[in-house]
Protein backbone atom coordinates (compact mmCIF):
# COMPACT_ATOMS: atom_id res chain seq x y z
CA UNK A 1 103.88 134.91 111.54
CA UNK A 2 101.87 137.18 109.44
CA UNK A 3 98.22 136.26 108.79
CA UNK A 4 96.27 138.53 105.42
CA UNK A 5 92.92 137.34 105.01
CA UNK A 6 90.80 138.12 101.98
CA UNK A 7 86.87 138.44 102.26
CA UNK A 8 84.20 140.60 101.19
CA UNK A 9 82.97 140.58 104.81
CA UNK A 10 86.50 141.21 106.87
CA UNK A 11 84.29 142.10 110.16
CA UNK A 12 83.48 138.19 109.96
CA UNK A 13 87.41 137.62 111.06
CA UNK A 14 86.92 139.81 114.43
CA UNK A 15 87.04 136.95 116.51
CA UNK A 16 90.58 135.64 115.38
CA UNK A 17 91.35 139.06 117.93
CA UNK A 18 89.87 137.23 121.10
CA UNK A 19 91.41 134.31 123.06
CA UNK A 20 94.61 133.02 122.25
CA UNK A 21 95.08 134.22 119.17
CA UNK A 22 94.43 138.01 120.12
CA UNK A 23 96.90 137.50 122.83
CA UNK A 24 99.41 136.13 120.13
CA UNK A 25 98.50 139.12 118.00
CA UNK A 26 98.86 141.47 121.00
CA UNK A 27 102.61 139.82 122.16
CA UNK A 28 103.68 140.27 118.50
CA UNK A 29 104.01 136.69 117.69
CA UNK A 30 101.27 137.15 114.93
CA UNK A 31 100.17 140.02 112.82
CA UNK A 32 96.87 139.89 111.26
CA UNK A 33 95.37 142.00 108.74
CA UNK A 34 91.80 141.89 107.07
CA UNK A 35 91.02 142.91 103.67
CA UNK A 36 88.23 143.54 101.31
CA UNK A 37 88.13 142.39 98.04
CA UNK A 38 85.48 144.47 97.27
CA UNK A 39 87.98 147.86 97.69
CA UNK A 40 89.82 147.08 94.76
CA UNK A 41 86.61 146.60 92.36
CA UNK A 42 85.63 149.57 89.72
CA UNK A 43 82.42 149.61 89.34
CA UNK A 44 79.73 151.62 91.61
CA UNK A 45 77.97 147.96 92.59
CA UNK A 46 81.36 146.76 93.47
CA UNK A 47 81.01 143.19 92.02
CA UNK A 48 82.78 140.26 92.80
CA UNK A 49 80.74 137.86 91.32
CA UNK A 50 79.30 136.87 87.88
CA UNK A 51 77.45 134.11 86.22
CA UNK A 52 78.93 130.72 85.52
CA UNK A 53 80.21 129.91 82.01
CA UNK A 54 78.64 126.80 80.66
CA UNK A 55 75.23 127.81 82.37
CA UNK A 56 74.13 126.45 86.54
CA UNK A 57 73.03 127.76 89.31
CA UNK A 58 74.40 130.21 91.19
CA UNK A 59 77.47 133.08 90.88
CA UNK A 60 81.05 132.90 90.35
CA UNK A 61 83.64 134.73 92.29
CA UNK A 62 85.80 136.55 89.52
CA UNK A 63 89.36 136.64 88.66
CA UNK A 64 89.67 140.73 87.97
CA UNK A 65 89.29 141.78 91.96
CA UNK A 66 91.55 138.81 93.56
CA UNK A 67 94.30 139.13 90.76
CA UNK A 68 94.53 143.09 91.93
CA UNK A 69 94.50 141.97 95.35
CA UNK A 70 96.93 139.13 96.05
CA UNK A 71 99.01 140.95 93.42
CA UNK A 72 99.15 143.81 95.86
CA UNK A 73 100.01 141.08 99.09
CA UNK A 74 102.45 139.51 96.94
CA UNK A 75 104.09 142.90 96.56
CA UNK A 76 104.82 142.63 100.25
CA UNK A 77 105.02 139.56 101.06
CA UNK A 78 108.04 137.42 102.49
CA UNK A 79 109.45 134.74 100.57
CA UNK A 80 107.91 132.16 102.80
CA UNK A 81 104.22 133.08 102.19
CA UNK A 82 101.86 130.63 100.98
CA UNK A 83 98.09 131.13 99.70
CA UNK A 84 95.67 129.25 101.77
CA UNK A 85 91.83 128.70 100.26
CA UNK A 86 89.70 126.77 101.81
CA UNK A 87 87.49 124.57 99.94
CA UNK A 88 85.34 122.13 100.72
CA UNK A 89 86.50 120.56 97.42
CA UNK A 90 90.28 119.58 98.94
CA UNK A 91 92.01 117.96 100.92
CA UNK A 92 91.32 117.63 104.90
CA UNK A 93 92.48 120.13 107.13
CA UNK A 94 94.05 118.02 109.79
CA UNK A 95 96.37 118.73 113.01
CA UNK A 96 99.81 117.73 111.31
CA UNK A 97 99.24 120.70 108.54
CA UNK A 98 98.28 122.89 111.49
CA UNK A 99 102.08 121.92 113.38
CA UNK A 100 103.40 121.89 109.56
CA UNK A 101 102.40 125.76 109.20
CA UNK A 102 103.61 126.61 112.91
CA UNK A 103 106.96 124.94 113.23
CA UNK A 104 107.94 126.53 109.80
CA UNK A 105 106.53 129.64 110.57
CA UNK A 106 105.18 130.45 107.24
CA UNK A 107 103.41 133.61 106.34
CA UNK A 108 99.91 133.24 105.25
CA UNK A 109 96.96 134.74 102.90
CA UNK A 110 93.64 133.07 103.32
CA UNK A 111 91.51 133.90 100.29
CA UNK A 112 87.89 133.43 101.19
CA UNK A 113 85.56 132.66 98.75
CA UNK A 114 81.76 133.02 98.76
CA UNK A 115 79.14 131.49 95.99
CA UNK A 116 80.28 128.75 93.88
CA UNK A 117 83.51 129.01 94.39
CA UNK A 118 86.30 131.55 92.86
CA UNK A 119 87.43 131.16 88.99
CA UNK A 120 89.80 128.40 89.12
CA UNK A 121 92.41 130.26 86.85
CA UNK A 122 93.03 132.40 89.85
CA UNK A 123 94.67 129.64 91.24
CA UNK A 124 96.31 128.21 88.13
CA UNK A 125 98.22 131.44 87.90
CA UNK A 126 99.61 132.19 91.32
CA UNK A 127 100.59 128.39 91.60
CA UNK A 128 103.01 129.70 89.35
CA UNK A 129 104.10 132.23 91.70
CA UNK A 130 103.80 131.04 95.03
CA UNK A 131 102.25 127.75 96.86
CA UNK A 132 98.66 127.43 96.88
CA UNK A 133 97.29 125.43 99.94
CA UNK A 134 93.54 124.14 98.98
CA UNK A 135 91.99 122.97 102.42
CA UNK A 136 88.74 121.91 103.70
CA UNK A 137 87.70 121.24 107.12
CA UNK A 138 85.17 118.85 106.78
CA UNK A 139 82.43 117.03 104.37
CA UNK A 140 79.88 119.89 104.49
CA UNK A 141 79.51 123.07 102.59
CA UNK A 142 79.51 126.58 104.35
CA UNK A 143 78.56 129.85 103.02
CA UNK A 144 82.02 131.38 102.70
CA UNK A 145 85.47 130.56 103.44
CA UNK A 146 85.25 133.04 106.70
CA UNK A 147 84.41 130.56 109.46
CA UNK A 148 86.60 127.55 108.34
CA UNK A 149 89.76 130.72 108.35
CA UNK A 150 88.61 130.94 111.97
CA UNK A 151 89.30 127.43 112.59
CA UNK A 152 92.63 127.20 110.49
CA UNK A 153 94.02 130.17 111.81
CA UNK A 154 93.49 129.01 115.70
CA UNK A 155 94.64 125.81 114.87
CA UNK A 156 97.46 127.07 114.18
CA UNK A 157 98.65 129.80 116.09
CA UNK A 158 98.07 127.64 119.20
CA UNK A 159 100.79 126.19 117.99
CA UNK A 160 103.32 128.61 117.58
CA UNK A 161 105.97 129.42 120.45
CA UNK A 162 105.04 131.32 122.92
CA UNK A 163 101.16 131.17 122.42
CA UNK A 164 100.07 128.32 124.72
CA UNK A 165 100.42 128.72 128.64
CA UNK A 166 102.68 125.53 129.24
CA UNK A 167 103.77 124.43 125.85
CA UNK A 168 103.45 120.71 126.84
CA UNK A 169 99.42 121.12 126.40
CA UNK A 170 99.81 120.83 122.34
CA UNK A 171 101.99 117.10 122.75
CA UNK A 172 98.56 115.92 124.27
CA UNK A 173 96.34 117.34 121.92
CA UNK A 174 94.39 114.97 119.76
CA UNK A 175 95.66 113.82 116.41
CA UNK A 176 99.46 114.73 117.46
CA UNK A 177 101.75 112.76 116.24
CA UNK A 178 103.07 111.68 119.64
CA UNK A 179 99.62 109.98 120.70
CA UNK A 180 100.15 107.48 118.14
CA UNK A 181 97.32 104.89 117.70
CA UNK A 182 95.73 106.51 120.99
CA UNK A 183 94.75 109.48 118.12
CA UNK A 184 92.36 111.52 120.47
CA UNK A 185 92.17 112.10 123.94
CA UNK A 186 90.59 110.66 127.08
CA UNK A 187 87.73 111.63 129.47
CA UNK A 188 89.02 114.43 131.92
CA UNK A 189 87.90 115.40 135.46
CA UNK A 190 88.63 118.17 138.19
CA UNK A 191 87.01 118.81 141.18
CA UNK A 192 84.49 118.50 142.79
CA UNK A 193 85.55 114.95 143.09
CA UNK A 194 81.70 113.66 143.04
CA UNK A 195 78.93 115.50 141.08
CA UNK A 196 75.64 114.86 140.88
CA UNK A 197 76.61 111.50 142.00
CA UNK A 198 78.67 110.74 139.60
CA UNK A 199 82.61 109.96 140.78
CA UNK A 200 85.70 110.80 139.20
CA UNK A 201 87.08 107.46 138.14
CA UNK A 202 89.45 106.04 141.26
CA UNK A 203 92.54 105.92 139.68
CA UNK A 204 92.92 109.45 139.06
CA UNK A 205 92.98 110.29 142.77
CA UNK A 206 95.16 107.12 143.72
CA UNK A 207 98.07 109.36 143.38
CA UNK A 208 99.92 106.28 141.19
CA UNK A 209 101.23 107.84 138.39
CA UNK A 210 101.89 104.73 136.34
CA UNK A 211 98.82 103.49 136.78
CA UNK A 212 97.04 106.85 135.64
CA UNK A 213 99.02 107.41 132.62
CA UNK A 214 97.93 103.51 131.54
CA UNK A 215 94.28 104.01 132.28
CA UNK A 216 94.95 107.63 130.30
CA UNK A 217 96.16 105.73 127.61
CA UNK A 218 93.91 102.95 127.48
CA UNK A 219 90.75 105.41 127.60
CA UNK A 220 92.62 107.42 124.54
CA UNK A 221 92.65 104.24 122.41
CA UNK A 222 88.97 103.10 123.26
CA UNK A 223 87.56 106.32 122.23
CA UNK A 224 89.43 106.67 118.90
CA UNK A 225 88.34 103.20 118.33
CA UNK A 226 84.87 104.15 119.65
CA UNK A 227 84.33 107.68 117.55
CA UNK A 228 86.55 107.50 115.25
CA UNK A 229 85.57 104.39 113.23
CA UNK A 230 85.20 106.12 110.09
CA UNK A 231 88.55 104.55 109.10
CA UNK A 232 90.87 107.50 110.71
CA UNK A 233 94.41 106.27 110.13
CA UNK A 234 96.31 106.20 113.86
């Protein structure tokens, strides 16, 4: 998979090199490249930005820079690439478009935007060229697309082949589509086996297997029910 990410402060994305996905990045599974929009600006002040038409508050990314950018990725790019951008404007972000990304292997560019947003004809064009993802990852505003890229990007290369120590972790993770109406996951324990005074629950050292996977299962349901009653489809 090959990860371009767009920003006018690339250093932001260093920690996408740690972890997991620096290992995935070091195996060759991923390859991840940073750029800044500001390089392909013409002026000395290297603007990006510029007032909103129709008058508000704030600055507007402009068209001029991305166009000469993603027109230079596009150049490149594979047939499968999409544009990612996230915004907190779109749709959720949620664990089936992380597996979605991963099992098709699709090559992305995350454009990150900054201000009030980027000129929305940026995206009217390229949807003519290539998909355009629009994603946000929660009901909240951030500064810049940078840290919500951090949290796309590792949810989804944790998820490719090859990335995760025993591949069976990821069928347990919450919001899979395996864990059905038991949507998140449980309390877990490891040793020592009391703390503080506090015990790990009994049935997790009975050695019955049947018996822990229904407790497992029953704790998985209670807490989605529990912290998830915002109406989160199961």
């Amino acid at each position: 998979m090959k990860i371009d990410v767009v920003s006018i402060f690339p250093e932001y994305l260093e920690p996408l090199r740690l972890s997991l996905v620096g290992k995935a990045i070091d195996a060759g599974i991923v390859e991840l490249a940073t750029h800044d929009l500001r390089d392909v600006t013409h002026d000395r002040h290297r603007t990006v930005d510029d007032s909103p038409y129709g008058g508000g508050p704030g600055m507007v990314m402009t068209a001029q820079p991305w166009g000469e950018l993603l027109d230079q990725l596009l150049e490149v790019a594979a047939p499968n690439t999409r544009i990612v951008v996230p915004t907190p404007s779109a749709r959720p972000f949620v664990q089936t478009t992380a597996a979605d990304y991963a099992h098709k292997n699709v090559d992305l560019i995350f454009a990150c935007g900054r201000y009030e947003g980027i000129d929305d004809r940026v995206w009217r064009h390229y949807e003519q060229r290539v998909p355009v993802d629009q994603w946000s990852i929660g009901d909240y505003v951030l500064a810049g697309g940078e840290a919500a890229v951090l949290v796309m990007v590792e949810a989804v290369v944790r998820l490719l082949p090859g990335v995760l120590g025993n591949e069976n972790s990821a069928i347990d993770d919450s919001f899979t589509a395996e864990r059905g109406e038991a949507a998140v996951e449980g309390p877990v324990f490891t040793k020592p086996r009391v703390w503080r005074d506090l015990e790990v629950p009994e049935v997790l050292v009975s050695g019955d297997h049947a018996r822990i996977a229904q407790w497992r299962r029953t704790q998985s349901i209670e807490r989605t029910q529990r912290n998830r009653g915002d109406g989160f489809a199961v």
